[in-house]
Protein backbone atom coordinates (compact mmCIF):
# COMPACT_ATOMS: atom_id res chain seq x y z
CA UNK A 1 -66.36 -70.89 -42.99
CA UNK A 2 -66.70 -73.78 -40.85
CA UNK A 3 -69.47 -76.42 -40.04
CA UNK A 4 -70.99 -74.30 -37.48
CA UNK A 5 -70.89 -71.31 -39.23
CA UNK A 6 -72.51 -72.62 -42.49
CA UNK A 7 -75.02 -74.33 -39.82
CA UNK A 8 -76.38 -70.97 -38.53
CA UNK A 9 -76.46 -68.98 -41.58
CA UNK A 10 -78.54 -72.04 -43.04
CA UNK A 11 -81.18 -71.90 -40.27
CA UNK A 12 -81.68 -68.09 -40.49
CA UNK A 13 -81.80 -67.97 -44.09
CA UNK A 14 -84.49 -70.58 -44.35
CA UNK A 15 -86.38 -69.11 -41.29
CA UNK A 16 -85.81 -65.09 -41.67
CA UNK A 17 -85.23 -63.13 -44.69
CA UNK A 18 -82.27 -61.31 -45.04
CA UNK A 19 -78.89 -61.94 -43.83
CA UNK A 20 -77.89 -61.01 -40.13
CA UNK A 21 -74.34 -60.26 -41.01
CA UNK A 22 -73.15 -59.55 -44.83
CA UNK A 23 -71.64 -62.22 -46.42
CA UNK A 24 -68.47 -60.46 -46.90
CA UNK A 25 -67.90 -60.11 -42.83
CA UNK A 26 -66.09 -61.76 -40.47
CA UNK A 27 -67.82 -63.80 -38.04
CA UNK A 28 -66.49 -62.31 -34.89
CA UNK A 29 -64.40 -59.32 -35.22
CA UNK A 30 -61.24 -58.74 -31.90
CA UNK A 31 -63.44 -56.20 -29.78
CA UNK A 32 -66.82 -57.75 -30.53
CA UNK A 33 -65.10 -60.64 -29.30
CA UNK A 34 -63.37 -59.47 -26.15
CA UNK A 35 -66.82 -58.00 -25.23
CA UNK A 36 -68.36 -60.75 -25.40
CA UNK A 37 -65.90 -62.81 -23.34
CA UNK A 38 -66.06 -60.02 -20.52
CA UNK A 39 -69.57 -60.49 -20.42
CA UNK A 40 -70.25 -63.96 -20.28
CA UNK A 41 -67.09 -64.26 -18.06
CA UNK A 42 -68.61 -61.48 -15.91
CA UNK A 43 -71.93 -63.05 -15.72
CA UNK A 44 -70.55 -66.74 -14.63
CA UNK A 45 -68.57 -64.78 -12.20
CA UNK A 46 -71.44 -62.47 -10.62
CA UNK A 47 -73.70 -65.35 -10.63
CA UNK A 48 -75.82 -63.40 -13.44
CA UNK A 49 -76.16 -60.51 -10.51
CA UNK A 50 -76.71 -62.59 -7.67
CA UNK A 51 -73.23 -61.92 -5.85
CA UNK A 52 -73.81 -59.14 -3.42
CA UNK A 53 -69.67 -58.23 -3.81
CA UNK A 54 -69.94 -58.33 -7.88
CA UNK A 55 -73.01 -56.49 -8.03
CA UNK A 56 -72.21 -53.44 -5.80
CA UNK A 57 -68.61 -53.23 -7.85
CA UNK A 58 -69.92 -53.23 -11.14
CA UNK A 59 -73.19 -50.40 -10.34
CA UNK A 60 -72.22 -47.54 -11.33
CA UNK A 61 -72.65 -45.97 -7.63
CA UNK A 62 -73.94 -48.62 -4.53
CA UNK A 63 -77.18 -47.36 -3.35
CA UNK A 64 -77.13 -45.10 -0.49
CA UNK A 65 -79.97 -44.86 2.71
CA UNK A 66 -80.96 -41.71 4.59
CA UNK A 67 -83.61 -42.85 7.49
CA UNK A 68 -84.32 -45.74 5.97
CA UNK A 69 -85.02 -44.87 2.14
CA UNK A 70 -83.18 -45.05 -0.57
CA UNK A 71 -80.90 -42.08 -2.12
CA UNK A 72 -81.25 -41.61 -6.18
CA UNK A 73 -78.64 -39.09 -6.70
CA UNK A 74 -75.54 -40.46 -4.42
CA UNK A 75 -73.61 -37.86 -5.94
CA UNK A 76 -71.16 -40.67 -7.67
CA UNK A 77 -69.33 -40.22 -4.65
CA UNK A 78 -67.33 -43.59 -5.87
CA UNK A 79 -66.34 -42.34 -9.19
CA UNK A 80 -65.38 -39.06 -7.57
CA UNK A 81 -62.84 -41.47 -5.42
CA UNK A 82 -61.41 -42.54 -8.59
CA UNK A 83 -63.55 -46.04 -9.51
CA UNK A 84 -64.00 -44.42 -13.05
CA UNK A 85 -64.77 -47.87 -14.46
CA UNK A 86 -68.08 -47.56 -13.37
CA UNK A 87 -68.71 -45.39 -15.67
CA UNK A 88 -68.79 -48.36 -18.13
CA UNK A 89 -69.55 -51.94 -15.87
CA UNK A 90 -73.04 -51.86 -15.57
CA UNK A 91 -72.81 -52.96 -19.18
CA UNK A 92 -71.09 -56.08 -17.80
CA UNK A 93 -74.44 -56.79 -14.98
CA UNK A 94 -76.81 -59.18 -15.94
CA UNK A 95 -79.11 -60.61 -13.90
CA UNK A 96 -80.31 -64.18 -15.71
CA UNK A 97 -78.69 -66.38 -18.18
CA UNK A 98 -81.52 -65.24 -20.45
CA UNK A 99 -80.45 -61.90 -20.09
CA UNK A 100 -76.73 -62.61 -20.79
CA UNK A 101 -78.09 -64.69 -23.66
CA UNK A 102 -79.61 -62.23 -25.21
CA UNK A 103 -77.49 -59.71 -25.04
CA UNK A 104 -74.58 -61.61 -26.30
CA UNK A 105 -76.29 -62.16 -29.62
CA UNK A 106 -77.14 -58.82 -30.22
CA UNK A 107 -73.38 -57.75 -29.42
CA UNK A 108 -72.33 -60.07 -31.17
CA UNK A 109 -74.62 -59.53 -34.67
CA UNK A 110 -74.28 -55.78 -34.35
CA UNK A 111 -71.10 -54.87 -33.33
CA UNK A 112 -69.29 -57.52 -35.42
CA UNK A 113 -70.84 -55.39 -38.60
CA UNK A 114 -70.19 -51.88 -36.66
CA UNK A 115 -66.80 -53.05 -36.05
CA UNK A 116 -66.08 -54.67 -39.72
CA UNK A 117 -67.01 -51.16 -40.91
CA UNK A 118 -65.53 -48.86 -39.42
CA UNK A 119 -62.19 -50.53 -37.66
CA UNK A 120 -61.85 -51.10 -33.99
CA UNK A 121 -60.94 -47.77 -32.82
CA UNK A 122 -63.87 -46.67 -33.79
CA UNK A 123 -65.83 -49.39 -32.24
CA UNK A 124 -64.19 -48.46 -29.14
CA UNK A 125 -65.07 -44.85 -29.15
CA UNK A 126 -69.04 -45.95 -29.81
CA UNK A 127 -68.85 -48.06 -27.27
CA UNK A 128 -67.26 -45.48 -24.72
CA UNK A 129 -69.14 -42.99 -25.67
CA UNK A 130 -72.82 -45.11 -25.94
CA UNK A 131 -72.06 -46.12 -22.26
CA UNK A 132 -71.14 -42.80 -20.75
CA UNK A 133 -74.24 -41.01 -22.13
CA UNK A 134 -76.47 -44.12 -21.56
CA UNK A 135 -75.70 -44.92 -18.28
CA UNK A 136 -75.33 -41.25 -16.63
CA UNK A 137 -79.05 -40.27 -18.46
CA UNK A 138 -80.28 -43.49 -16.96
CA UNK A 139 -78.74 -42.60 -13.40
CA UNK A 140 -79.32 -38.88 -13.30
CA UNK A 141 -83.19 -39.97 -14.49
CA UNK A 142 -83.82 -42.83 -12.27
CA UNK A 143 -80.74 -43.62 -9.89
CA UNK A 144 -78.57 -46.58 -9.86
CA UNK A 145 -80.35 -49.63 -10.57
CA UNK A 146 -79.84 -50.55 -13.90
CA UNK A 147 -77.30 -52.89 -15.78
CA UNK A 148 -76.71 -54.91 -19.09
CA UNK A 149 -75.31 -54.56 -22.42
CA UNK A 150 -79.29 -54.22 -23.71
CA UNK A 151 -78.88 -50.13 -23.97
CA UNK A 152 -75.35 -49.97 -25.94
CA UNK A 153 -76.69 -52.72 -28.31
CA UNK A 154 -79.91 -50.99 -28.95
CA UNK A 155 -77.34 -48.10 -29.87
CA UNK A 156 -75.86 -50.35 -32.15
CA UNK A 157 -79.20 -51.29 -33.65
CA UNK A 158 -80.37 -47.64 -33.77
CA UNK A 159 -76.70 -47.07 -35.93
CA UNK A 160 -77.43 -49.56 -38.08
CA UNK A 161 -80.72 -49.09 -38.97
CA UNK A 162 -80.28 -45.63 -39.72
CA UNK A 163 -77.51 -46.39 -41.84
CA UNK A 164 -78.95 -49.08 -43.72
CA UNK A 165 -82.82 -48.08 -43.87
CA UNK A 166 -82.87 -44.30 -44.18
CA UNK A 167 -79.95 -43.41 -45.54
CA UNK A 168 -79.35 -46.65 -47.37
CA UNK A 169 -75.75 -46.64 -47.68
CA UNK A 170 -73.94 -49.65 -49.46
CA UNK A 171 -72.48 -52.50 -47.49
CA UNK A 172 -74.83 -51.79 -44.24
CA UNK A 173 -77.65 -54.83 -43.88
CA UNK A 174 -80.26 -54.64 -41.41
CA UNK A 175 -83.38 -57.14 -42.44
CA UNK A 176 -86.72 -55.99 -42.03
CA UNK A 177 -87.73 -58.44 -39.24
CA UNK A 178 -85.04 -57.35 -36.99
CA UNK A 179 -85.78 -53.71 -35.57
CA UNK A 180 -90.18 -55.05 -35.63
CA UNK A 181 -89.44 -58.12 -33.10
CA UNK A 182 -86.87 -55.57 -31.03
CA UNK A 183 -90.04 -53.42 -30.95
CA UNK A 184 -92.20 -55.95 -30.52
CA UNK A 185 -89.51 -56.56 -27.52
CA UNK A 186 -89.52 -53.16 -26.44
CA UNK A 187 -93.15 -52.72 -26.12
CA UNK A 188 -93.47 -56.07 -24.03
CA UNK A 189 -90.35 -55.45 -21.48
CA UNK A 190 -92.47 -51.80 -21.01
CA UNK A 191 -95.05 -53.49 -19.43
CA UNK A 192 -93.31 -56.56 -17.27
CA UNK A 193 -89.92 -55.48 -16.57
CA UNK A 194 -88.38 -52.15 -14.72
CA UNK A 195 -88.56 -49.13 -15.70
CA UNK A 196 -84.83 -49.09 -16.47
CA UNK A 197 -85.10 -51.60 -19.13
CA UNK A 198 -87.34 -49.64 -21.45
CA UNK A 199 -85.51 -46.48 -20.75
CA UNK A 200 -82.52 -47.78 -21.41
CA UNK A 201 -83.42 -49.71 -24.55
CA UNK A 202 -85.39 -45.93 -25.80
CA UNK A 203 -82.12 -43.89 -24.54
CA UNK A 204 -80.01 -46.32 -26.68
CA UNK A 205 -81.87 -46.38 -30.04
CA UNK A 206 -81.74 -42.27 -29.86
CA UNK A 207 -77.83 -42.54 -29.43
CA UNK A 208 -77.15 -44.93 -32.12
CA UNK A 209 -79.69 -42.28 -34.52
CA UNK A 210 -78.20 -39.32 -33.81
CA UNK A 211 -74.63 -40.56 -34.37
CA UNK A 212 -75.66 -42.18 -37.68
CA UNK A 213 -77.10 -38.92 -38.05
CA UNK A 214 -74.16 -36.98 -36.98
CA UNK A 215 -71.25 -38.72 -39.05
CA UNK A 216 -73.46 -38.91 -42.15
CA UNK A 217 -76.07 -36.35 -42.01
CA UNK A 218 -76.37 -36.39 -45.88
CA UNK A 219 -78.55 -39.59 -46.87
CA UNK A 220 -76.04 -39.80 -50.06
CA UNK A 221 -73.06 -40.19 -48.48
CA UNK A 222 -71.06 -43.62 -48.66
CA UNK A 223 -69.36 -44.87 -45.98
C-alpha cells in the first residue's frame, strides 16, 4: 500500500465508521479500472456533455421531432441499424465534472469489491446486464434523455447492501453511513434534478436487490 493509499483510508477511518473497501481488497481491480478510464476519458472528450457530436453518439437513440415536438419512443431506429453500443454509452454521458466526479467514486468503491468477489467475468455480465435493463426501462418510461454511470452504480450499491446487510454474508462490507447519505442523495436530486436521475438511481437499487436476491436467495448462503 502506498502513501496515497494509506492517506485515504486514514481520512475515512477517522471521519466515517467502517471501511469503504475490506482490507483484504485490491485497490482498483482491471475492469473497475478500465471503466473508470472510459469515463473520465469520455467525459474530457464530450466536454462533460457539452459536444453536440459526442452527445448524440453516446444517447442511446438522438431525439426525434414530428411538427415541432419531440418523439419519446423513436423506435431505436439507430440500434435497429446496428449502433448496438448504445445500448450501453449513456453510462459513459456526463454532463459536469461533478457528475463525473461522483460517479467515478462510487464505481470505483463498489465495483472494485463486486469485482474482487466474484472475478471479472462476472463483473462484466452485471455490468451488461445492469445497463441493458436500466437504460431500456428508463427509455421505454421516459424517452432518451438520460445518461451517467449513477444508475449501474446504484445497482452496485443495491448488490452490496443486500449482500452485506440482509443477508450478511462474510467478506461483503457496506458501512452504515453509506446507503443513508445515498438516500439522503436520492431524496434531494428528486426534487432539483430531472426526472431521469431519480428514476434511474430507484431503477438501479431494484436491479442490484433482486440479483443479490436471485444468486443467493437463502440469507445463509456464503459466497
Amino acid at each position: 500500500m502506498n502513501a496515497v493509499e494509506k492517506a485515504v483510508e486514514k481520512f475515512f477511518d477517522r471521519f466515517f465508521p467502517g471501511p469503504l473497501i475490506p482490507r483484504s481488497c485490491p485497490r482498483v481491480k482491471p475492469v473497475t479500472g478500465v471503466l473508470l478510464i472510459g469515463v473520465v476519458t469520455i467525459s474530457l472528450c464530450s466536454q462533460f456533455g457539452t459536444n453536440a457530436g459526442w452527445r448524440h453518439g453516446l444517447a442511446i437513440t438522438n431525439l426525434q421531432f414530428i411538427g415541432g415536438m419531440p418523439v419519446l419512443d423513436s423506435g431505436l431506429w439507430e440500434i435497429r441499424q446496428g449502433e448496438i453500443w448504445r445500448l450501453f454509452s449513456p453510462f459513459f454521458l456526463h454532463l459536469s465534472f461533478l457528475h463525473t466526479l461522483a460517479n467515478s467514486f462510487g464505481l470505483w468503491v463498489f465495483g472494485t469489491q463486486f469485482e474482487w468477489k466474484h472475478g471479472p467475468v462476472r463483473f462484466m455480465a452485471f455490468f451488461a446486464a445492469a445497463n441493458l435493463a436500466i437504460n431500456l426501462t428508463i427509455y421505454s418510461l421516459i424517452g432518451p434523455r438520460f445518461g451517467g454511470a449513477s444508475a449501474v452504480v446504484m445497482a452496485l450499491l443495491g448488490y452490496l447492501l443486500w449482500r452485506a446487510k440482509v443477508q450478511k454474508s462474510p467478506g461483503f462490507t457496506m458501512p452504515t453511513w453509506v446507503p443513508v447519505v445515498i438516500f439522503v442523495e436520492m431524496a434531494i436530486a428528486g426534487t432539483i434534478s430531472e426526472i431521469s436521475s431519480l428514476l434511474g438511481h430507484i431503477i438501479g437499487l431494484l436491479f442490484g436487490f433482486i440479483v443479490a436476491w436471485l444468486v443467493t436467495p437463502d440469507s445463509r448462503t456464503k459466497p
